[in-house]
Protein backbone atom coordinates (compact mmCIF):
# COMPACT_ATOMS: atom_id res chain seq x y z
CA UNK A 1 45.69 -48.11 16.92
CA UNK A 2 43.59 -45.52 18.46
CA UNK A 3 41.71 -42.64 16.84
CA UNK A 4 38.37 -40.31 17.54
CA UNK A 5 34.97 -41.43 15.93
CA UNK A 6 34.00 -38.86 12.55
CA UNK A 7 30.80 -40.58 11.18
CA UNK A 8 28.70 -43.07 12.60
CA UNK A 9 25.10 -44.52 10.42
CA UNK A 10 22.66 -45.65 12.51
CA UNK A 11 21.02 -47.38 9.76
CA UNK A 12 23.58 -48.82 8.36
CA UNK A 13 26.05 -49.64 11.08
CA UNK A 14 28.83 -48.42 9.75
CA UNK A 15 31.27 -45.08 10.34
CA UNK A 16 34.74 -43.72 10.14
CA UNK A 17 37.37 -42.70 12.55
CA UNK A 18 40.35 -40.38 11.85
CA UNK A 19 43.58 -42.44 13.37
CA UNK A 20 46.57 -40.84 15.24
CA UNK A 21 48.21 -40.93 12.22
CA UNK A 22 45.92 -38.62 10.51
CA UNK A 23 44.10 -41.48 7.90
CA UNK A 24 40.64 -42.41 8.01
CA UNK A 25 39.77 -45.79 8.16
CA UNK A 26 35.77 -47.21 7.77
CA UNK A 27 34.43 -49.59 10.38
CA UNK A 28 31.21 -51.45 10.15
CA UNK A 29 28.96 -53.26 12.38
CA UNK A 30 29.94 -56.94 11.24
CA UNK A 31 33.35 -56.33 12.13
CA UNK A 32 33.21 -54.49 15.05
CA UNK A 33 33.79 -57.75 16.88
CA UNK A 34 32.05 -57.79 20.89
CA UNK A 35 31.34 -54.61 20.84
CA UNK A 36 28.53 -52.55 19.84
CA UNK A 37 29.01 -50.13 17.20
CA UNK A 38 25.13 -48.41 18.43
CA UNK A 39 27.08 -47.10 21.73
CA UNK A 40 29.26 -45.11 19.60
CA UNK A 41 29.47 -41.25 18.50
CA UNK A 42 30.99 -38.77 16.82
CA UNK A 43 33.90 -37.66 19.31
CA UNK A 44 34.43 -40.81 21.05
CA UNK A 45 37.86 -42.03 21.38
CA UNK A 46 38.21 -45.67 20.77
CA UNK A 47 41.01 -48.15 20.23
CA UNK A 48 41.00 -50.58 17.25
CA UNK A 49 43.28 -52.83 14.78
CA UNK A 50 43.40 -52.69 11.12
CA UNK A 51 42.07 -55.18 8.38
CA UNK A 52 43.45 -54.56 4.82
CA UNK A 53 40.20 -55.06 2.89
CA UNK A 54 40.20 -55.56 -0.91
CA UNK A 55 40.33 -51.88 -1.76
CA UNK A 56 41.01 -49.37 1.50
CA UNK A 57 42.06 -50.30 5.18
CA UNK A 58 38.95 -51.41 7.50
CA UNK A 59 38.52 -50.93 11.14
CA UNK A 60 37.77 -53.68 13.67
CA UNK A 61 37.43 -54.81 16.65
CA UNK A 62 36.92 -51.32 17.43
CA UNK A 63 35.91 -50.42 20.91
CA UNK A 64 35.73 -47.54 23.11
CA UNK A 65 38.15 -46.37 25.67
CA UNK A 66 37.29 -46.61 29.34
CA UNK A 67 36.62 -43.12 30.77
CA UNK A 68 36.14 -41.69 27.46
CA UNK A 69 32.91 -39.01 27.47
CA UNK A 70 31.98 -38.86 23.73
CA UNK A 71 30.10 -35.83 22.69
CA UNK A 72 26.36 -36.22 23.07
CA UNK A 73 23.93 -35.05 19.90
């Protein structure tokens, strides 16, 4: 699936990202796989699978798409 970054923590690790399909889904640094959840930011378009956690559907192996400028703070 692919979606745009909403929320990123820096202390935490963790974030959201609003899929194409117009859900929300949470990611977090221990699941992020390879790739590092720090390089991420709000706006950045990135590609990723779905986990069905124990209550709501996770985010992982999420990384960001080549060529994609995300939105400096």
């Amino acid at each position: 699936m692919r979606g745009t970054v909403t929320r990123v923590s820096r202390k935490d690790g963790s974030g959201s990202i609003l899929a194409e399909d117009g859900k929300e889904v949470h990611f977090d640094r221990s699941k992020a796989g390879d790739n590092r959840v720090d390089d991420l930011r709000v706006g950045c378009w990135v590609e990723f699978e779905l986990q069905y956690g124990f209550e709501w559907q996770c985010a992982v192996n999420v990384k960001r798409l080549q060529g994609d400028a995300c939105q400096r703070p």
